[in-house]
PDB file of N, CA and C in Angstrom:
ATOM      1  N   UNK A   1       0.805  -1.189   0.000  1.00  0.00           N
ATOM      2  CA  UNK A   1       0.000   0.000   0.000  1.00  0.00           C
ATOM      3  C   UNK A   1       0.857   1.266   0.000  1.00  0.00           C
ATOM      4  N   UNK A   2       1.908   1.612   0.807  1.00  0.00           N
ATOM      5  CA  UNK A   2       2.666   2.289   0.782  1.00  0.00           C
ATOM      6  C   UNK A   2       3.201   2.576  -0.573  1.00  0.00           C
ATOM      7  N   UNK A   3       3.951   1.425  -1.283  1.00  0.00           N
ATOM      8  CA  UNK A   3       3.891   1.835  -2.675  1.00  0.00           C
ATOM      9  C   UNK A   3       3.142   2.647  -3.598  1.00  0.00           C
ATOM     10  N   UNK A   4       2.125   2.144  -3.222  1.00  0.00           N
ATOM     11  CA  UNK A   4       0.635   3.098  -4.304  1.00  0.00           C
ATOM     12  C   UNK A   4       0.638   3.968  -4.002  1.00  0.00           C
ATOM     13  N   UNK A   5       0.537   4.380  -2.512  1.00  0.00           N
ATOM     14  CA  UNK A   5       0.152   5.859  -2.345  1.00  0.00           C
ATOM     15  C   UNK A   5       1.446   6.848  -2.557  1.00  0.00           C
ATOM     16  N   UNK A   6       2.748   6.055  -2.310  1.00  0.00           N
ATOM     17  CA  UNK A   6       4.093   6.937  -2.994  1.00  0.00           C
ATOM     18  C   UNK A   6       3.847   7.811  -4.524  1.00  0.00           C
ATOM     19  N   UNK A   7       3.308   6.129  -5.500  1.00  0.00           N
ATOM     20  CA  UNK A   7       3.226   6.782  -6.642  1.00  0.00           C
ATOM     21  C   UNK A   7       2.318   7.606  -7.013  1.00  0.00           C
ATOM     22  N   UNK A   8       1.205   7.592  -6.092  1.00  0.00           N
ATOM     23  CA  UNK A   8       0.117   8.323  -6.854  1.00  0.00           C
ATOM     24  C   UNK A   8       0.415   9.462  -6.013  1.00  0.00           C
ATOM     25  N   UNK A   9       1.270   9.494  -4.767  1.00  0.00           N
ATOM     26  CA  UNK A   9       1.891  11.056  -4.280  1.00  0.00           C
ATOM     27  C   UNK A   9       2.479  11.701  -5.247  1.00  0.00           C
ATOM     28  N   UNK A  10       3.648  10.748  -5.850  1.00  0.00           N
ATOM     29  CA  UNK A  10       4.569  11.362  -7.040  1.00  0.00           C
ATOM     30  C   UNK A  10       3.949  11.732  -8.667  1.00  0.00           C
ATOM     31  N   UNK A  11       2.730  11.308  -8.386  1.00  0.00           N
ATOM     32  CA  UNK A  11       1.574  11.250 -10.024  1.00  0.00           C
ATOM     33  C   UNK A  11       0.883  12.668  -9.337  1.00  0.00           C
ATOM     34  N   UNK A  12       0.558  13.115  -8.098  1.00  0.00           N
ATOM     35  CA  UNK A  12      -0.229  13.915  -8.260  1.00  0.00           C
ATOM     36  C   UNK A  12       0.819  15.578  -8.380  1.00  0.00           C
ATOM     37  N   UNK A  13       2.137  15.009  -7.362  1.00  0.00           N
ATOM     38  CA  UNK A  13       2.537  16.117  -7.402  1.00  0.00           C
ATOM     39  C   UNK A  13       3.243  16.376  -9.221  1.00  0.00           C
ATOM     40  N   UNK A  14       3.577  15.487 -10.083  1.00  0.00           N
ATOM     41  CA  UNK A  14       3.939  15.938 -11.145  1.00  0.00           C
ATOM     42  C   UNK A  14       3.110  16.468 -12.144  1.00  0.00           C
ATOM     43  N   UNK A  15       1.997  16.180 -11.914  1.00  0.00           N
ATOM     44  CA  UNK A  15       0.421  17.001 -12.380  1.00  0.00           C
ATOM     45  C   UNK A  15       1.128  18.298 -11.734  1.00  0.00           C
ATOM     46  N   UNK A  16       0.822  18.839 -10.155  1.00  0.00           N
ATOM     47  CA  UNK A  16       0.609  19.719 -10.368  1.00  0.00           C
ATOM     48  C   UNK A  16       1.949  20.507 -10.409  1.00  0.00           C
ATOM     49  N   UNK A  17       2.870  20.271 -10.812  1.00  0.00           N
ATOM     50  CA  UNK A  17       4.103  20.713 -10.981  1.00  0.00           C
ATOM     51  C   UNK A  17       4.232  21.235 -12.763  1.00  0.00           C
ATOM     52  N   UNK A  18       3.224  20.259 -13.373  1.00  0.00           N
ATOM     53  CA  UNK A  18       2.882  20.583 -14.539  1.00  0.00           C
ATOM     54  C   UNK A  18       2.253  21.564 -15.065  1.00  0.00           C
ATOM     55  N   UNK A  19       0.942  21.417 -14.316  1.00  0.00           N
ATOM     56  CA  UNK A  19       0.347  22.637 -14.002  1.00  0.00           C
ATOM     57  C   UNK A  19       0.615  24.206 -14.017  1.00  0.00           C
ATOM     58  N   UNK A  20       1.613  24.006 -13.092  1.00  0.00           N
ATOM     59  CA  UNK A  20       1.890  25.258 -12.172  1.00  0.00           C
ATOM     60  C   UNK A  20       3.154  25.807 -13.642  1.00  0.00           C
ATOM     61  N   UNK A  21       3.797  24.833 -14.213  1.00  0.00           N
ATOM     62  CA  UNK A  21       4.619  25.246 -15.291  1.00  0.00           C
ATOM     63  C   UNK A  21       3.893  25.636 -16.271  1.00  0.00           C
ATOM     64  N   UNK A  22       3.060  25.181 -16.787  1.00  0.00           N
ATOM     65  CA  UNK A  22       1.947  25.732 -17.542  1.00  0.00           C
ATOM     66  C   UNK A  22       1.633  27.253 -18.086  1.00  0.00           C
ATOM     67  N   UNK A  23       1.287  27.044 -16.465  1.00  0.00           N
ATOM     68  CA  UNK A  23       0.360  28.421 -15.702  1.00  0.00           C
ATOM     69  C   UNK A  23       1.334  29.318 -15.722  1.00  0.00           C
ATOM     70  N   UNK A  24       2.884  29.203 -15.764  1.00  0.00           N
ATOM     71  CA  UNK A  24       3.542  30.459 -15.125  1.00  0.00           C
ATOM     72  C   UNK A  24       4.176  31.110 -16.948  1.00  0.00           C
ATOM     73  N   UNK A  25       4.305  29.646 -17.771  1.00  0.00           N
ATOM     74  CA  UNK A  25       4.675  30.373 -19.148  1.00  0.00           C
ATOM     75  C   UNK A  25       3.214  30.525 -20.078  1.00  0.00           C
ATOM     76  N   UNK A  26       2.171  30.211 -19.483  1.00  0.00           N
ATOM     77  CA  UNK A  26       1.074  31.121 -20.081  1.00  0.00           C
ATOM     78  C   UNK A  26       1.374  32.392 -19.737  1.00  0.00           C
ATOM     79  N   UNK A  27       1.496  32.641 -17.841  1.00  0.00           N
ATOM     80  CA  UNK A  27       1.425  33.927 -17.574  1.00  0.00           C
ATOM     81  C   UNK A  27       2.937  34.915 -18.610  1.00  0.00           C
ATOM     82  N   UNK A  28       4.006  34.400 -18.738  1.00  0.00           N
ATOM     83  CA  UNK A  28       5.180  34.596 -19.449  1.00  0.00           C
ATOM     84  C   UNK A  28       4.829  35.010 -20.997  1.00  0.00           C
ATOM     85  N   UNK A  29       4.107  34.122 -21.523  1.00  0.00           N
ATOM     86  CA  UNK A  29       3.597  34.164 -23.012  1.00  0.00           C
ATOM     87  C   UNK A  29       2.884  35.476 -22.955  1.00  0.00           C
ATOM     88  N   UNK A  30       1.826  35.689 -22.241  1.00  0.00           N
ATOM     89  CA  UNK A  30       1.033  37.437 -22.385  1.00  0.00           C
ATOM     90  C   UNK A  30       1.322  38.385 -22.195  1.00  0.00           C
ATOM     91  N   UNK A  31       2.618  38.361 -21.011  1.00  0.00           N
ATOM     92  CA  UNK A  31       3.543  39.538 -20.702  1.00  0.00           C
ATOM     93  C   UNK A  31       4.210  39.666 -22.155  1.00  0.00           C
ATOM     94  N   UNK A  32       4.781  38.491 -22.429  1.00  0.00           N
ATOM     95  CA  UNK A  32       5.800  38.603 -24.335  1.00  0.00           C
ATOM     96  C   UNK A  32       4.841  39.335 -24.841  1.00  0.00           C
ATOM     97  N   UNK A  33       3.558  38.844 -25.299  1.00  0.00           N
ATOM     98  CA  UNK A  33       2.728  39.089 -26.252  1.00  0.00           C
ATOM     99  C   UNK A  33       2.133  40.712 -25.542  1.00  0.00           C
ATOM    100  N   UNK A  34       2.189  41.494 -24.713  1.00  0.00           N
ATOM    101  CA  UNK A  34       1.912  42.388 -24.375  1.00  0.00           C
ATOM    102  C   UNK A  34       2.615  43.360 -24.659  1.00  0.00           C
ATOM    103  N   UNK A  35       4.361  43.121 -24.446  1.00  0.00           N
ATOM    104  CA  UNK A  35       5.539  43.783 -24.899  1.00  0.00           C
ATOM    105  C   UNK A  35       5.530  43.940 -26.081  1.00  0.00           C
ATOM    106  N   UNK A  36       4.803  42.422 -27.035  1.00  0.00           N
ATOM    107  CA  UNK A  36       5.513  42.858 -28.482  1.00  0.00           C
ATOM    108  C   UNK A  36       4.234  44.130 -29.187  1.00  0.00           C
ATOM    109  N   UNK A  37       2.907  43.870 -28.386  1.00  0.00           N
ATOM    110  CA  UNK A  37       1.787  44.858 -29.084  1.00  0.00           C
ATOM    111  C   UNK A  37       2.585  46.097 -28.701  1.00  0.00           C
ATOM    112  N   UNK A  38       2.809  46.210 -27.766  1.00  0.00           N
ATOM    113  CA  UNK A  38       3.658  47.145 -27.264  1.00  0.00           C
ATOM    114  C   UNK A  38       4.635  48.241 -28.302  1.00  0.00           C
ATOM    115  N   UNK A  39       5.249  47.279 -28.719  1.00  0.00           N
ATOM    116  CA  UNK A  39       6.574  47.811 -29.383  1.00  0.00           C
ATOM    117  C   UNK A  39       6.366  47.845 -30.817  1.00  0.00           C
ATOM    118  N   UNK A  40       5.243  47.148 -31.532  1.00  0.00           N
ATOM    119  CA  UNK A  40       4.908  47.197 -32.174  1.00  0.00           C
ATOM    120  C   UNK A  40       3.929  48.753 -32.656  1.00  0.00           C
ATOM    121  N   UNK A  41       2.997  48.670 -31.749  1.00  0.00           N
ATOM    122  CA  UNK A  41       2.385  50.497 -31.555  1.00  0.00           C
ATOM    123  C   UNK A  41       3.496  51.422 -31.629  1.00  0.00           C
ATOM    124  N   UNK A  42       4.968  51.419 -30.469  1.00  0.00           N
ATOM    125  CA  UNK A  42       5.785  51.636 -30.600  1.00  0.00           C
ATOM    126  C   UNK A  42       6.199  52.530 -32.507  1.00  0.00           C
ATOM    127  N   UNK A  43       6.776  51.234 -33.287  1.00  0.00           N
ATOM    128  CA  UNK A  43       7.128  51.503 -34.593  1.00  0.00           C
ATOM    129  C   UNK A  43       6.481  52.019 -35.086  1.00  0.00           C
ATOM    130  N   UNK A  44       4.863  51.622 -35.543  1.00  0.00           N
ATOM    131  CA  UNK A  44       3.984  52.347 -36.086  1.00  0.00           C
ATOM    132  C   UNK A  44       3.708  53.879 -35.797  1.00  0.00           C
ATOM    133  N   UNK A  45       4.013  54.337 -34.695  1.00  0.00           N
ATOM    134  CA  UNK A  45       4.116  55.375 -34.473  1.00  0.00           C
ATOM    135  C   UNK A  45       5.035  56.048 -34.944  1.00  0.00           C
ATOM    136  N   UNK A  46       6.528  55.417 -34.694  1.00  0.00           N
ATOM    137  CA  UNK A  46       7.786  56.058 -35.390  1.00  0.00           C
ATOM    138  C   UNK A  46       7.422  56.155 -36.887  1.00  0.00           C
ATOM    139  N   UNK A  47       6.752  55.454 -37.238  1.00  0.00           N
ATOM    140  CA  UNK A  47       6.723  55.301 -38.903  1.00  0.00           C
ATOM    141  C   UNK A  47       5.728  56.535 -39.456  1.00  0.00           C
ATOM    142  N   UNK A  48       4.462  57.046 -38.467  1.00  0.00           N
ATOM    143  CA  UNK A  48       3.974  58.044 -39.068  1.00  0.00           C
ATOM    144  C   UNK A  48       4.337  58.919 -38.845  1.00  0.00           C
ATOM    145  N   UNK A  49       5.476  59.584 -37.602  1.00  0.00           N
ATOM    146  CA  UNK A  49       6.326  60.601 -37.304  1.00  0.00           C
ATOM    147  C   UNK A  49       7.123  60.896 -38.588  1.00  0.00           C
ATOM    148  N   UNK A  50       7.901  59.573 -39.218  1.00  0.00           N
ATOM    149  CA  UNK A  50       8.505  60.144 -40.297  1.00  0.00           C
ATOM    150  C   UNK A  50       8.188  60.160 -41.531  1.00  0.00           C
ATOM    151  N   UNK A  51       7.012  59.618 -41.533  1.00  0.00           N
ATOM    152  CA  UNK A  51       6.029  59.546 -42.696  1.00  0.00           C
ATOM    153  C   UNK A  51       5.954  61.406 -42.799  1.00  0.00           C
ATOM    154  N   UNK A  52       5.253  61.783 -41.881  1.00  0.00           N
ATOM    155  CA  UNK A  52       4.958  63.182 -41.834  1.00  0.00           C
ATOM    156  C   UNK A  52       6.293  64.159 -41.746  1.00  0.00           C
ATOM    157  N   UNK A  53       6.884  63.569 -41.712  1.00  0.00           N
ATOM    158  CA  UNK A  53       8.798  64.811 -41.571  1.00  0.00           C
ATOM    159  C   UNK A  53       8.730  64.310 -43.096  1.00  0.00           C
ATOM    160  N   UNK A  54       8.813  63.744 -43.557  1.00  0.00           N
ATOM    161  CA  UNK A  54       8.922  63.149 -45.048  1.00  0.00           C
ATOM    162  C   UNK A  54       8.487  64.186 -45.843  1.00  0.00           C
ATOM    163  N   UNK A  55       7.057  63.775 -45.579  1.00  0.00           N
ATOM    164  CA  UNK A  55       6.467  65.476 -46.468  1.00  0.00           C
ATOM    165  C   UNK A  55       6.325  66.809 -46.170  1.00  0.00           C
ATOM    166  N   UNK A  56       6.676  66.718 -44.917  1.00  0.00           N
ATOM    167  CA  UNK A  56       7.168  68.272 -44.300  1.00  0.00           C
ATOM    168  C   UNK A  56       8.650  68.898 -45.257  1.00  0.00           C
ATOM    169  N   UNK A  57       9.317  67.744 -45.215  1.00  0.00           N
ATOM    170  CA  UNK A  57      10.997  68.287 -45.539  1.00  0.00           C
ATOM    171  C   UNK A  57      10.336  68.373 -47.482  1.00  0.00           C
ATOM    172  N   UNK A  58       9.264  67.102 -48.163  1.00  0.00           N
ATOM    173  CA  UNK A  58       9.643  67.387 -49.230  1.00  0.00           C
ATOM    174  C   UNK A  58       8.739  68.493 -50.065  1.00  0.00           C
ATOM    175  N   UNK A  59       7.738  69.307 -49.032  1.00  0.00           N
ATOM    176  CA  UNK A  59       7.092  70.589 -49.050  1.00  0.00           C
ATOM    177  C   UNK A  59       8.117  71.793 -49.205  1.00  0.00           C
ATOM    178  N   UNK A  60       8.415  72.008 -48.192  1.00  0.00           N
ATOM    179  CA  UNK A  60      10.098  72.824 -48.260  1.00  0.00           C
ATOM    180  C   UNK A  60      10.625  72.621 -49.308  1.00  0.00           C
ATOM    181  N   UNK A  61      11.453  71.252 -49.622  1.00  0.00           N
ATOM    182  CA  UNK A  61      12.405  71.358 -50.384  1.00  0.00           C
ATOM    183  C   UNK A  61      11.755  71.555 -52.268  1.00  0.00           C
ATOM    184  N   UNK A  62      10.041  71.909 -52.078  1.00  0.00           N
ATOM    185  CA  UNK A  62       9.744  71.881 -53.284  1.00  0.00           C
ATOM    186  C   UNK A  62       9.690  73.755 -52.868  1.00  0.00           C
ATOM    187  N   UNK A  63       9.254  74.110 -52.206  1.00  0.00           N
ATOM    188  CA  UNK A  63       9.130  75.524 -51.911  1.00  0.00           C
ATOM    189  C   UNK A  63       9.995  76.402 -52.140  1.00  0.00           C
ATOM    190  N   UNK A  64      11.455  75.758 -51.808  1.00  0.00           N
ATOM    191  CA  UNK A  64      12.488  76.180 -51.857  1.00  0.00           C
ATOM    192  C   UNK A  64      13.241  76.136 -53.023  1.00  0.00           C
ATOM    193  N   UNK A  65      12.864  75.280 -53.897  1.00  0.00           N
ATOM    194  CA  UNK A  65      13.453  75.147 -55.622  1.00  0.00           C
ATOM    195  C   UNK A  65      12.839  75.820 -56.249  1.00  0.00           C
ATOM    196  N   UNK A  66      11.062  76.197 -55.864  1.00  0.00           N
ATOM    197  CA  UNK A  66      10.527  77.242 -56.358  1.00  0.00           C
ATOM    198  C   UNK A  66      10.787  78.563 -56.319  1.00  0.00           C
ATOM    199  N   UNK A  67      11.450  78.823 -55.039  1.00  0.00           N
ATOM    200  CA  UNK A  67      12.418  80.272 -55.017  1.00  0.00           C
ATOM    201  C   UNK A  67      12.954  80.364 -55.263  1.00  0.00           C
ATOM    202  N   UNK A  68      14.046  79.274 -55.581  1.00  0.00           N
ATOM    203  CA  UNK A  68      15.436  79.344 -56.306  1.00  0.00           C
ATOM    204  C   UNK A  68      14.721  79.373 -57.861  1.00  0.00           C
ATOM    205  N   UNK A  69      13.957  79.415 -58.413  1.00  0.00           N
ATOM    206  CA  UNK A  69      13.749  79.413 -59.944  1.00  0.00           C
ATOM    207  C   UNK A  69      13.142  81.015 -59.813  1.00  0.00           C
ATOM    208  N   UNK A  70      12.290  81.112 -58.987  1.00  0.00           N
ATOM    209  CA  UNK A  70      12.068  82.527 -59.272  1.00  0.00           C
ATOM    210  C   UNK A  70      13.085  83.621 -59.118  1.00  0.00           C
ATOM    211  N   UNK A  71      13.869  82.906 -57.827  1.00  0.00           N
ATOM    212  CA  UNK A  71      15.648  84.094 -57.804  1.00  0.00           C
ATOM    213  C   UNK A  71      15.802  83.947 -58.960  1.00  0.00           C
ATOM    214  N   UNK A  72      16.461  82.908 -59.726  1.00  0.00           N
ATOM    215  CA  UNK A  72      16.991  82.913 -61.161  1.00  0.00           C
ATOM    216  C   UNK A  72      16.221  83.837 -61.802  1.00  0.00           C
ATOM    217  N   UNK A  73      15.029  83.490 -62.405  1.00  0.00           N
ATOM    218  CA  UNK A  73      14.737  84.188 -63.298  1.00  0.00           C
ATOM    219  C   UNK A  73      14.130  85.939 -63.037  1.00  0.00           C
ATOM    220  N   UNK A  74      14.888  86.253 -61.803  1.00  0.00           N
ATOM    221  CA  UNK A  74      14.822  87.617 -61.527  1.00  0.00           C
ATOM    222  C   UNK A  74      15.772  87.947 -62.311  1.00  0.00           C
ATOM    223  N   UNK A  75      17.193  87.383 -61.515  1.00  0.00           N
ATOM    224  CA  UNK A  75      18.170  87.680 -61.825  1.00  0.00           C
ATOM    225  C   UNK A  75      18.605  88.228 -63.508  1.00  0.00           C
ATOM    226  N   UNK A  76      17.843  86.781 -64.086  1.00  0.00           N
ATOM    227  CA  UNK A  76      17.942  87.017 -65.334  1.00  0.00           C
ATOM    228  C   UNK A  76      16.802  87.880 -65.979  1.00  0.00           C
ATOM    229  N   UNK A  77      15.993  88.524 -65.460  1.00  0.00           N
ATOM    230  CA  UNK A  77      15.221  89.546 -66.195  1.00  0.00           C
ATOM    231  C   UNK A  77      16.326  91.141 -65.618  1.00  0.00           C
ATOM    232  N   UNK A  78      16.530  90.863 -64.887  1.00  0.00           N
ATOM    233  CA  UNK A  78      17.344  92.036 -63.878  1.00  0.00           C
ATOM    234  C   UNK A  78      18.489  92.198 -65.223  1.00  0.00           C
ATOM    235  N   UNK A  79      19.023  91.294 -65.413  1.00  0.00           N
ATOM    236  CA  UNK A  79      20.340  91.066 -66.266  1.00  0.00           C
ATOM    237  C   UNK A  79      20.139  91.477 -67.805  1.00  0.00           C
ATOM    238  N   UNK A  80      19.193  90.868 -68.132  1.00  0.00           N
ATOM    239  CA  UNK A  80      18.555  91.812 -69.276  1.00  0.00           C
ATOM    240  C   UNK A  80      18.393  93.094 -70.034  1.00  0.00           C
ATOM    241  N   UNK A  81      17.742  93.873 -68.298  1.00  0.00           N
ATOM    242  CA  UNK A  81      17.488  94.761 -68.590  1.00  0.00           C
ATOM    243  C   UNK A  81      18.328  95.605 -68.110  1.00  0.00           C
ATOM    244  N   UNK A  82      19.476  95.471 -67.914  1.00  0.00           N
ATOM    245  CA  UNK A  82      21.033  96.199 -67.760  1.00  0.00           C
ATOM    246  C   UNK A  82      21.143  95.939 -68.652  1.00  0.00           C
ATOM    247  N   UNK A  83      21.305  95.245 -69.514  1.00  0.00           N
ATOM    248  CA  UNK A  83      22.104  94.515 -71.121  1.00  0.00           C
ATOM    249  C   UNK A  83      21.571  95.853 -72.041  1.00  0.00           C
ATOM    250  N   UNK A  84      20.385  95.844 -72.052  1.00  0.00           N
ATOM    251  CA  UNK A  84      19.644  96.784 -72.381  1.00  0.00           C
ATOM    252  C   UNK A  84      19.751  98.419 -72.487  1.00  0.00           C
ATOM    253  N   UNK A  85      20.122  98.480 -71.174  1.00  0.00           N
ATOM    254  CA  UNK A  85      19.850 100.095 -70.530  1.00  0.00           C
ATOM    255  C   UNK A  85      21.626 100.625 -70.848  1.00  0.00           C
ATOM    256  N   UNK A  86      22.164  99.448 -70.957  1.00  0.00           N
ATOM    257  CA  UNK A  86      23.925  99.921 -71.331  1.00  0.00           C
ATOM    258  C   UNK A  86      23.518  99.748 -72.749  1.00  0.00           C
ATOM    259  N   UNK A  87      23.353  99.251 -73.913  1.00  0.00           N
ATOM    260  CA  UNK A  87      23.834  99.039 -75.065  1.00  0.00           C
ATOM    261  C   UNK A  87      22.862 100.059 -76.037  1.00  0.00           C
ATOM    262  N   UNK A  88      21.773 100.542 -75.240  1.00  0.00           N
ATOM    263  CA  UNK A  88      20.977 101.530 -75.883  1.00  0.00           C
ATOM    264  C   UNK A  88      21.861 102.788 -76.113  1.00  0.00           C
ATOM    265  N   UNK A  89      21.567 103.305 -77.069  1.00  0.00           N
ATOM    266  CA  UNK A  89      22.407 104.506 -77.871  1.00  0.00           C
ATOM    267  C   UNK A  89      21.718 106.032 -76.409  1.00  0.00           C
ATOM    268  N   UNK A  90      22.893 106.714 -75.829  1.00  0.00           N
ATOM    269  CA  UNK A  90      22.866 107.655 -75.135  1.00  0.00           C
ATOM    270  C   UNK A  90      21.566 108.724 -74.875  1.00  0.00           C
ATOM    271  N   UNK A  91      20.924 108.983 -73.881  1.00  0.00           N
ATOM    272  CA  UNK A  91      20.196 109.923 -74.139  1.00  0.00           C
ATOM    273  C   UNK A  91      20.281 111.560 -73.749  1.00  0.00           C
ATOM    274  N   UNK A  92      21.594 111.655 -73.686  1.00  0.00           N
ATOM    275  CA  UNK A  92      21.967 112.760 -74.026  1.00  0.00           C
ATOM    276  C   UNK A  92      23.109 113.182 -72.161  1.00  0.00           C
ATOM    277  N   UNK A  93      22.796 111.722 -72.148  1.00  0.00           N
ATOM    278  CA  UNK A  93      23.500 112.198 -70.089  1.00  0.00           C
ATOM    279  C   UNK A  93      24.912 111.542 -70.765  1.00  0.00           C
ATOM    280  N   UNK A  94      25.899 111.929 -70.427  1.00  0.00           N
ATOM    281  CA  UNK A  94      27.181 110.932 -70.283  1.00  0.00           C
ATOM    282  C   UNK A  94      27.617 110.496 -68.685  1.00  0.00           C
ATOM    283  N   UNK A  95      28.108 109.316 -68.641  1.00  0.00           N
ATOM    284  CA  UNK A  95      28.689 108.973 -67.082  1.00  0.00           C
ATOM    285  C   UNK A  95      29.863 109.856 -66.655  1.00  0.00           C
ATOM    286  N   UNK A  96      29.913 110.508 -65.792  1.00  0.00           N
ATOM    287  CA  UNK A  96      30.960 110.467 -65.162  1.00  0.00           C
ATOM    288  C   UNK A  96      31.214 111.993 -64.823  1.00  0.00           C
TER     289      UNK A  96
END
């Protein structure tokens, strides 16, 4: 009798030893799985931060080529019309 009840001591406690291992990497598994939603929200977030710097910087950098074309073509109407105002025949002022 002693025998039996050894093993079925050693049958019940490896149940609940089983159990209890179970139970503690379920509890382990949802903490993981909590971290990774986690870090995951995490990225997605980083990703629309630079989603939006993305078209912030490529607003600017279109804004800014647009001024640089309109500088130019100041410049070059500016340039023109010196080309102009020198090569026209005198109107009666001399320099100097």
């Amino acid at each position: 009798m002693d025998i039996i009840a050894g093993l079925s001591g050693l049958l019940i406690g490896a149940v609940i030893a089983w159990q209890l291992a179970q139970g503690m990497a379920a509890a382990e598994m949802s903490r993981l799985r909590a971290r990774m939603h986690e870090q995951v929200r995490h990225w997605q977030e980083e990703t629309e931060r630079a989603r939006a710097s993305t078209a912030r910087i490529s607003e600017q950098t279109a804004a800014w080529a647009a001024g640089c074309q309109q500088g130019r073509e100041d410049v070059l109407s500016l340039t023109r019309a010196l080309a102009q105002h020198i090569t026209q025949p005198g109107d009666g002022s001399t320099p100097g």
